[in-house]
N, C-alpha and C. Protein backbone atom coordinates (compact mmCIF):
# COMPACT_ATOMS: atom_id res chain seq x y z
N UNK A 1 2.13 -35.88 -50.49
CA UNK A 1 1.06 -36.86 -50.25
C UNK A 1 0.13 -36.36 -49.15
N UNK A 2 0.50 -35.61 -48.11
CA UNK A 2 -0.07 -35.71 -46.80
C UNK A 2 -0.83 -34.33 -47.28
N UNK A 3 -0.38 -33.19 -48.37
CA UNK A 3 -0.83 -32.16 -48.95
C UNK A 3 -1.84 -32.75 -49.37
N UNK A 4 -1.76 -33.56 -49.96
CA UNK A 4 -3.27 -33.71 -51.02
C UNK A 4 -4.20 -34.25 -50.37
N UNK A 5 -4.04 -35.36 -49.83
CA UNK A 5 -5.00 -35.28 -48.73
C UNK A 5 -5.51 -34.75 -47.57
N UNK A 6 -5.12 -33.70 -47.01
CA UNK A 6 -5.82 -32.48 -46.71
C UNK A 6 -6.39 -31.34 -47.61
N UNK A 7 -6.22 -31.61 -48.67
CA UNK A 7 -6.55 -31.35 -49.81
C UNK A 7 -8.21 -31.94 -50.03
N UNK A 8 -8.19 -33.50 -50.14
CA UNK A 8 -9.44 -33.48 -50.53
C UNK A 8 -10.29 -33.92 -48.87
N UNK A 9 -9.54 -33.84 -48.47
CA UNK A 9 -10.35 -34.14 -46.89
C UNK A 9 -11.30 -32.56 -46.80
N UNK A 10 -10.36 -31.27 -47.31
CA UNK A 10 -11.44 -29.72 -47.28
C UNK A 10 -12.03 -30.17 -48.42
N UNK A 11 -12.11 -30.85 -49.11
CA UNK A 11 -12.72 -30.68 -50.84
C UNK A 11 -14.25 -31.34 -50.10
N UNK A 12 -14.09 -32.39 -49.31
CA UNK A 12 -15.18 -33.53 -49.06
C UNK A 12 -15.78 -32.69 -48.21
N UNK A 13 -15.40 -31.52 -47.04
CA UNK A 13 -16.02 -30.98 -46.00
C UNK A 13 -17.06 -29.94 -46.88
N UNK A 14 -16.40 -29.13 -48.05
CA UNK A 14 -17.35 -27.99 -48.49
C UNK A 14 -18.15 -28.52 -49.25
N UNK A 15 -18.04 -29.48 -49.60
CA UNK A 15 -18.93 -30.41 -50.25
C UNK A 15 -20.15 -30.85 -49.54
N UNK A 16 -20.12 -31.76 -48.46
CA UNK A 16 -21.27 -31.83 -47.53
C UNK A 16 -21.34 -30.03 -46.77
N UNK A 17 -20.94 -28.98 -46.45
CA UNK A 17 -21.53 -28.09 -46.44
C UNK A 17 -22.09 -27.28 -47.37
N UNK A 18 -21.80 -27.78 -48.34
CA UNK A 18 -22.62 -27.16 -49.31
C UNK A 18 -24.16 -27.73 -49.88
N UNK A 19 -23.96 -29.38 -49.68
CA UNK A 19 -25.11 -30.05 -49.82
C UNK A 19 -26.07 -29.78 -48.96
N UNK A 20 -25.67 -29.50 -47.47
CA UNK A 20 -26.76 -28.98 -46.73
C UNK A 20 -26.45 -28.92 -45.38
N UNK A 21 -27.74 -28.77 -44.87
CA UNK A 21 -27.48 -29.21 -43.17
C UNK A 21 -26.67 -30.16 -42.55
N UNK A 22 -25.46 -30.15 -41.51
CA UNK A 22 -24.76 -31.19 -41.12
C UNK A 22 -25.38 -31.26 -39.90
N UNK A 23 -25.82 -32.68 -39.69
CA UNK A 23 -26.44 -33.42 -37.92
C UNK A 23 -24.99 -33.06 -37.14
N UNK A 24 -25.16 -32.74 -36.03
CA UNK A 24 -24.30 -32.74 -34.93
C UNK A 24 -23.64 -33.85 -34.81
N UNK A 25 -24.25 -34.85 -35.34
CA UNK A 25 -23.90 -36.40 -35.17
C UNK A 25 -22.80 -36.03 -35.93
N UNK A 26 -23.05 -36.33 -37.30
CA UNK A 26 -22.18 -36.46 -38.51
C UNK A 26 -20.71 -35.38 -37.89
N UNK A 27 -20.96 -34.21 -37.37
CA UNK A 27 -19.93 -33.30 -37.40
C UNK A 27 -19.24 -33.87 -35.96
N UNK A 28 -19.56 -35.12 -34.95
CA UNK A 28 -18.86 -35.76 -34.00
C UNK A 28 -18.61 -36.75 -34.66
N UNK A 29 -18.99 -37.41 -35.22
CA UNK A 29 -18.18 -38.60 -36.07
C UNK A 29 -16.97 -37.99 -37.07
N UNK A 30 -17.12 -36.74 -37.62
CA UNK A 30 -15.54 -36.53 -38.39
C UNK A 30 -15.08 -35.82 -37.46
N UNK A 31 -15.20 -35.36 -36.45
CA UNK A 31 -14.16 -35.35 -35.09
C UNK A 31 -13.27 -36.38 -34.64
N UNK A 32 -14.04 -37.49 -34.26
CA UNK A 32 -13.62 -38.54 -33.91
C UNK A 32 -13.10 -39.08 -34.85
N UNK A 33 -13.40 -39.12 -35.88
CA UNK A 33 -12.41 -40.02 -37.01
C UNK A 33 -10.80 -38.93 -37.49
N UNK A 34 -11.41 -37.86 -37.48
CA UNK A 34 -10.17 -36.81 -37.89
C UNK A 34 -8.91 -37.58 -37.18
N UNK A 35 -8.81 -37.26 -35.79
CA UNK A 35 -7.84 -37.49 -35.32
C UNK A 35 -6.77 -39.36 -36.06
N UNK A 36 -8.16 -40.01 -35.79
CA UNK A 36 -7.33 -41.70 -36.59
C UNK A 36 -6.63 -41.42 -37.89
N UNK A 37 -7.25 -40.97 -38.59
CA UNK A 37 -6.98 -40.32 -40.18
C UNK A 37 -5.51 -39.53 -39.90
N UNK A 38 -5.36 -38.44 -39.58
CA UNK A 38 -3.96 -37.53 -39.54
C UNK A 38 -2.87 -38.60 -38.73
N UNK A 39 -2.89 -39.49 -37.43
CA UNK A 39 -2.49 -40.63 -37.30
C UNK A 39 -1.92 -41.56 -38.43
N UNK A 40 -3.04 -42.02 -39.26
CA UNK A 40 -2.23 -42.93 -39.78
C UNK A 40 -1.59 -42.34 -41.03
N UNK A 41 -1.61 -41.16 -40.86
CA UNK A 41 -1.22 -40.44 -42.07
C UNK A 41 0.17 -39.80 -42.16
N UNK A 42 -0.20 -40.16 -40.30
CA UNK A 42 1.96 -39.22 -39.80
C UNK A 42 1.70 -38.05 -39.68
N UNK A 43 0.83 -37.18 -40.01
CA UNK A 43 0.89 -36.43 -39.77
C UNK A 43 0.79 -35.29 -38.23
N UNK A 44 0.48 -35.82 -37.11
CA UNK A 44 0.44 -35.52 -35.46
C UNK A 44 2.21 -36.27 -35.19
C-alpha cells in the first residue's frame, strides 16, 4: 500500500514537471504537505 503510493505521489510530481514551470510556491506547499502525507501514511 505505502509502495503504491509513493508510486503515484512520483507519477503526480513528473507529471506537473513535465507540464511545466513549477512556482517556488507550489514546490513549498508539497514540502510542507509531504511530510503530513508520509505521517499519516506510517510511513516516518
Amino acid at each position: 500500500m505505502t509502495d503504491h503510493n509513493i508510486r503515484m505521489a512520483a507519477v503526480f510530481f513528473l507529471a506537473f514537471l513535465l507540464y511545466g514551470k513549477i512556482s517556488f510556491d507550489w514546490v513549498r506547499f508539497c514540502l510542507s504537505v509531504l511530510p503530513l502525507l508520509t505521517k499519516n501514511n506510517g510511513l516516518l
